[in-house]
Protein backbone atom coordinates (compact mmCIF):
# COMPACT_ATOMS: atom_id res chain seq x y z
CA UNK A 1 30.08 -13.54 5.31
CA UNK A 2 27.56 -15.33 2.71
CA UNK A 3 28.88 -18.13 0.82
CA UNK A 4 27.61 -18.30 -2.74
CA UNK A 5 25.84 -21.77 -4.44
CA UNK A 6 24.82 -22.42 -8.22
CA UNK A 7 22.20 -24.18 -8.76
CA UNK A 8 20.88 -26.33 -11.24
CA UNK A 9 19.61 -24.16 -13.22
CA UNK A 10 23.28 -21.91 -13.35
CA UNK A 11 21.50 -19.23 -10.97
CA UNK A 12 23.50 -18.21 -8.03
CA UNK A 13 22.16 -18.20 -4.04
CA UNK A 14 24.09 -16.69 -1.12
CA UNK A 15 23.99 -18.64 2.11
CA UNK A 16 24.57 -17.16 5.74
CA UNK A 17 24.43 -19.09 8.74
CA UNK A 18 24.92 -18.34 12.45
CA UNK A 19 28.55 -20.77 12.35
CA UNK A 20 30.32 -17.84 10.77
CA UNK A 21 32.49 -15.76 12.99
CA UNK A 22 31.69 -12.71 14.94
CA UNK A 23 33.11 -9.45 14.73
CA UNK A 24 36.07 -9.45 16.99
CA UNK A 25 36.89 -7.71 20.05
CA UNK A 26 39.22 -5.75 18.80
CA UNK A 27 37.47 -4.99 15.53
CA UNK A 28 34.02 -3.67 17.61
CA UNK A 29 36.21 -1.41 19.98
CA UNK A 30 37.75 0.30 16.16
CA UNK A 31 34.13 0.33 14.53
CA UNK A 32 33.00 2.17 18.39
CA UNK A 33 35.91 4.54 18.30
CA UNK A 34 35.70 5.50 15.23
CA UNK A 35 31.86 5.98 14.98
CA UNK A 36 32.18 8.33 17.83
CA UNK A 37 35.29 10.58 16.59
CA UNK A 38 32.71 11.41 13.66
CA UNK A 39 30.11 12.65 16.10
CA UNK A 40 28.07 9.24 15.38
CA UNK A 41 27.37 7.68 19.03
CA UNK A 42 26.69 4.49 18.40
CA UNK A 43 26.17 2.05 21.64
CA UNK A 44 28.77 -0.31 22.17
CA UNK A 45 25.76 -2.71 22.36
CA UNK A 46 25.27 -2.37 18.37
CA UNK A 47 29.03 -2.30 17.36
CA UNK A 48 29.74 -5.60 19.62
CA UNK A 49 28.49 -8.79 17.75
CA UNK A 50 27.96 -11.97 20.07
CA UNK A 51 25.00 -13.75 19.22
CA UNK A 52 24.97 -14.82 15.76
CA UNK A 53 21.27 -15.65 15.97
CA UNK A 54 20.04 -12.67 16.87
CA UNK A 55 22.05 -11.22 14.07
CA UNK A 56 20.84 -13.15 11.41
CA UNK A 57 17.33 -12.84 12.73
CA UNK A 58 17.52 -8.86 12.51
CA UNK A 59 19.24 -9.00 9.18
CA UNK A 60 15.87 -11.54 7.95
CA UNK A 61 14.01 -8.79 9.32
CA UNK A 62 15.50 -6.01 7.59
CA UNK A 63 14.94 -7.63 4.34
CA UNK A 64 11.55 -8.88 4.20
CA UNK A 65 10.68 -4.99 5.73
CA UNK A 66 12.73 -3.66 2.60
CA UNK A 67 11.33 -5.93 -0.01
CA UNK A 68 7.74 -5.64 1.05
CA UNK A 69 8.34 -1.66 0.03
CA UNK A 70 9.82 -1.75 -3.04
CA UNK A 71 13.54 -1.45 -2.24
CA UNK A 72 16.29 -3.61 -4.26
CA UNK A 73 17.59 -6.01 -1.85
CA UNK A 74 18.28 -9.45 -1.94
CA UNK A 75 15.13 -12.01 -1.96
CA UNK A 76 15.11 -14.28 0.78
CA UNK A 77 14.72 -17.79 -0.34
CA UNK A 78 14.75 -19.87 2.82
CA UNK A 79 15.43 -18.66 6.67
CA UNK A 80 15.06 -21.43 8.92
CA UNK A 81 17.12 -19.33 12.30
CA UNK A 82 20.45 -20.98 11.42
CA UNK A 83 20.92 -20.19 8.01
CA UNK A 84 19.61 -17.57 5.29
CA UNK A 85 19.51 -17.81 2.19
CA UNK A 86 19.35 -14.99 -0.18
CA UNK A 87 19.09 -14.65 -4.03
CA UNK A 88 21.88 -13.09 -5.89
CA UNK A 89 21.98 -8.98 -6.94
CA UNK A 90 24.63 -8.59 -9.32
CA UNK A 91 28.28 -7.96 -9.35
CA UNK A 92 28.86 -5.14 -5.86
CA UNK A 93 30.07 -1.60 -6.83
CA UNK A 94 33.94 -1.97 -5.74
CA UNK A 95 34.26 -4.69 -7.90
CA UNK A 96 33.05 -2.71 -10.84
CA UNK A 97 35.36 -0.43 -10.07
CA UNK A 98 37.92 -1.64 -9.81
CA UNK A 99 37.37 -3.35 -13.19
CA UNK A 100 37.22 0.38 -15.10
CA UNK A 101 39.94 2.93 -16.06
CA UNK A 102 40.40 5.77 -13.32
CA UNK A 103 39.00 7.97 -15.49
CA UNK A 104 35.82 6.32 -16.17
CA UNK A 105 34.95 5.38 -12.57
CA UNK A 106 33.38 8.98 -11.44
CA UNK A 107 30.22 8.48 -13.11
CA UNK A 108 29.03 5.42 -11.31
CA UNK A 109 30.31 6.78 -7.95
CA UNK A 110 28.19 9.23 -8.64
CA UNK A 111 25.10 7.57 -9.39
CA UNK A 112 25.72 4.89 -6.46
CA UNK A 113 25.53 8.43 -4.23
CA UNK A 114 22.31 9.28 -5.83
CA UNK A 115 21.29 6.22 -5.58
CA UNK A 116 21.52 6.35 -1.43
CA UNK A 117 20.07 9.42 -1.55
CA UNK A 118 16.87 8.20 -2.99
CA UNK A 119 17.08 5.31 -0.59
CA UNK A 120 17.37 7.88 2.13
CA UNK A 121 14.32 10.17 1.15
CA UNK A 122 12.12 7.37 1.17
CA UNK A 123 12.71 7.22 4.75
CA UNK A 124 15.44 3.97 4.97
CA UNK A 125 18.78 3.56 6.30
CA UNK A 126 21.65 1.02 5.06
CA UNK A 127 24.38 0.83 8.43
CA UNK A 128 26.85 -0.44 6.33
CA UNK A 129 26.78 1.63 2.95
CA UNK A 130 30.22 0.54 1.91
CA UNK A 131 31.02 -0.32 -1.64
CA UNK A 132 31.14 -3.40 -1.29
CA UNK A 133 28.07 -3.79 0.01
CA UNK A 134 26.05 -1.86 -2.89
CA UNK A 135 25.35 -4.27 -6.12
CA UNK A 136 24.68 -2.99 -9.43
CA UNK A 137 23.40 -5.21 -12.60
CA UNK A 138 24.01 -2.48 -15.32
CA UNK A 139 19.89 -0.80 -14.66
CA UNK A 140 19.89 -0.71 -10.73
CA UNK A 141 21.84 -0.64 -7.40
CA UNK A 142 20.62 -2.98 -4.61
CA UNK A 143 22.01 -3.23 -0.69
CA UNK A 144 23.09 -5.92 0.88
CA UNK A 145 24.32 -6.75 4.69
CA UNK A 146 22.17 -5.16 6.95
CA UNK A 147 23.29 -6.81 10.67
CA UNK A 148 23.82 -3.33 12.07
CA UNK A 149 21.22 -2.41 15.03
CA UNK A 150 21.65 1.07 14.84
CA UNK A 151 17.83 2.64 14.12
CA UNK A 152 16.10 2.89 16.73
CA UNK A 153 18.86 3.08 19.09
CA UNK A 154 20.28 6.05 17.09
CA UNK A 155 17.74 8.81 14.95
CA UNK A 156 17.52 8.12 11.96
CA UNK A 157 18.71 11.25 10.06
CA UNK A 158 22.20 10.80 12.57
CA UNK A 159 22.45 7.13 10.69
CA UNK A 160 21.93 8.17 7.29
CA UNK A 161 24.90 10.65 7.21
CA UNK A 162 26.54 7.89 8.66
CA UNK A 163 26.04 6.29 5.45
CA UNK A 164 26.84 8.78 3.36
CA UNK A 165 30.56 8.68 4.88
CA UNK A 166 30.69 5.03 4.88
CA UNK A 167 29.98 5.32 0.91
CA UNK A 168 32.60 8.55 0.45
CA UNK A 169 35.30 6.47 2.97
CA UNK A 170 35.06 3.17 1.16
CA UNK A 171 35.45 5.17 -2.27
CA UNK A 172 38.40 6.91 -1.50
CA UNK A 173 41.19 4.54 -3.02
CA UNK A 174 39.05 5.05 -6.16
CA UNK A 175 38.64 8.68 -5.44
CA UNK A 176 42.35 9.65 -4.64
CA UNK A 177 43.70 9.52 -8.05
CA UNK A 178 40.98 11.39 -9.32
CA UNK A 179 41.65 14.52 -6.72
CA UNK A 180 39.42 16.01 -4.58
CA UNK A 181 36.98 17.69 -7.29
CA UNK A 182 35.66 13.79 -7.31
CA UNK A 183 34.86 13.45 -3.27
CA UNK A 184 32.90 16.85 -3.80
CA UNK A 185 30.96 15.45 -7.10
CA UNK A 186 29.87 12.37 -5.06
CA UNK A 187 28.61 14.26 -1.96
CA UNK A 188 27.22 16.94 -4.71
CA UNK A 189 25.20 13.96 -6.77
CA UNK A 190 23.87 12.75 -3.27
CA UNK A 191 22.98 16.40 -2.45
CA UNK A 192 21.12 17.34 -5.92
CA UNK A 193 18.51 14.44 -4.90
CA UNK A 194 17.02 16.38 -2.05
CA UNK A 195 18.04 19.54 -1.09
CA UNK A 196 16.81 18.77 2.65
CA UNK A 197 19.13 16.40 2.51
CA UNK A 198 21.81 17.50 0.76
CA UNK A 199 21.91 20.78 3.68
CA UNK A 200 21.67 17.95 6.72
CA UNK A 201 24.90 16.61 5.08
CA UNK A 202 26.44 19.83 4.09
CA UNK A 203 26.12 20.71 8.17
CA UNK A 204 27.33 17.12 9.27
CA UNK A 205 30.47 17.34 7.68
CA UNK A 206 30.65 21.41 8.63
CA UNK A 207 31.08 19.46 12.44
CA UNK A 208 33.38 16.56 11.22
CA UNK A 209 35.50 18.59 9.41
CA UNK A 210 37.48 20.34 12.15
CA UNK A 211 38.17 16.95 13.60
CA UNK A 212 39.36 15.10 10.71
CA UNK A 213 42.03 18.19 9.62
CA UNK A 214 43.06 17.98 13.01
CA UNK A 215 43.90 14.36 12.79
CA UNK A 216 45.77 15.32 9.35
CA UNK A 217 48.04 18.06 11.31
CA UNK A 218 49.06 15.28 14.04
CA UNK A 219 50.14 12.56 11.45
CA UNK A 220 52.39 15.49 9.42
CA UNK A 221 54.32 15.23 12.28
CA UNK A 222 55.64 11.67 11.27
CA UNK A 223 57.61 11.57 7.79
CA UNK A 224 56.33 8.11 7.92
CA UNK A 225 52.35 9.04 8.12
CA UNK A 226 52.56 12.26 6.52
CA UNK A 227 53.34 10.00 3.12
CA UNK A 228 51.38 7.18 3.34
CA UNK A 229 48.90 6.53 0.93
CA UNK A 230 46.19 6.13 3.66
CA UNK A 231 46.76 9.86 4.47
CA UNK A 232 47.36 11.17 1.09
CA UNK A 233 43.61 9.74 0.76
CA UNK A 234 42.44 10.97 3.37
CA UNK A 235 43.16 14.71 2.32
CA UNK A 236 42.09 13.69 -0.84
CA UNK A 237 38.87 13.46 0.30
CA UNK A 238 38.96 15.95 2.83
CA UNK A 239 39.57 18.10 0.45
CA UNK A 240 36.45 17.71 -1.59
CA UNK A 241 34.74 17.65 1.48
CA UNK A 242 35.80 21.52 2.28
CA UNK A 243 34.62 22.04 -1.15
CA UNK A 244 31.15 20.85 -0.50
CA UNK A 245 30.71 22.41 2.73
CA UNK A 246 31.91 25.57 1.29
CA UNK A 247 29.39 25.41 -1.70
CA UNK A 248 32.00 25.71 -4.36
């Protein structure tokens, strides 16, 4: 986690050192699990976080590579092993959000998806394309967070429709009251991008698919599960995904 400063000069700076805390035992083994239910394989080595120095090393890495080709990401300011600082990218996309009406919330989801798909063509990967870790300043989305060691442990096309459900997931509270003709616009808006990628995806979730309805069927069982929100979002965007697999 980054902790923000002002400056002098009212600009803002994010700040991460190697004191934070790791990613728990407990929170690794769900990240593991559930990267390999969804037919992503990711080693146990990448998911399980205990050296902080390393991490923030990679992550320094990640963004000077980025930068030096053109992609939005935060500037690094100073890096000195310990600490990193970064400059600031705007206000993160679940934020803004959250901050419209339901009704006017589709359009940016949309162009956020777009957005990763452009980022994808030019031949990157994110690892943790969650909402809240995609910025927007009102004329472009920027990434931010990039600890995960998942390229080149996993190929690269495997990790960027790993992405593209991290994105869809962390968008489904948003998504849920809008019904399932909004989880297939967003997959549609990242497909209409590239059409290579857009038939990758459409065969990713064609495999994933069977596997998340299944785990829909077992928690109908429970009166308990079968209404809770996290499941009635779940088919929400299940739904949409059919939809997009099926080409409607």
């Amino acid at each position: 986690m980054s902790e923000p400063t002002n400056t002098a000069d009212g600009t803002r700076t994010w700040t991460k050192t190697t004191d934070r805390p790791l990613r728990s035992w407990r929170k690794s083994a769900g990240i593991w699990l559930f990267a390999h239910f969804v037919g992503v394989p990711i080693p146990w080595s990448a998911t399980r976080q205990t050296d902080a120095v390393a991490l923030l090393a990679f992550e320094h890495e990640r963004l000077l590579a980025l930068a030096a080709v053109g992609e939005h990401v935060p500037a690094v300011l100073a890096f000195d092993g310990h600490a990193l600082v970064t400059g600031d990218i705007g206000p993160t996309l679940d934020f803004l959000l959250f901050q419209r009406a339901p009704e006017e919330r589709l359009p940016l989801m949309c162009a956020a998806a777009a957005d990763l798909a452009g980022f994808h063509a030019r031949g990157q990967w994110h690892g943790g394309a969650q909402a809240r870790n995609i910025t927007w300043d009102g004329q472009r989305f920027a990434r931010l967070d990039f600890e995960e060691r998942l390229v080149p442990g996993l190929p690269l096309a495997m990790v960027q429709r790993y992405d593209v459900l991290q994105l869809l997931l962390s968008l489904a509270r948003l998504i849920e009251p809008l019904g399932p003709p909004a989880a297939h616009a967003v997959l549609r808006a990242y497909a209409a991008v590239d059409t290579g990628q857009g038939e990758a995806l459409r065969s990713f979730i064609a495999r994933l698919l069977p596997r998340l309805q299944r785990v829909s069927r077992i928690a109908s069982w429970s009166r308990r599960l079968d209404t809770s929100r996290e499941l009635m979002r779940l088919r929400t965007v299940l739904a949409g995904m059919q939809a997009f697999v099926a080409g409607r």
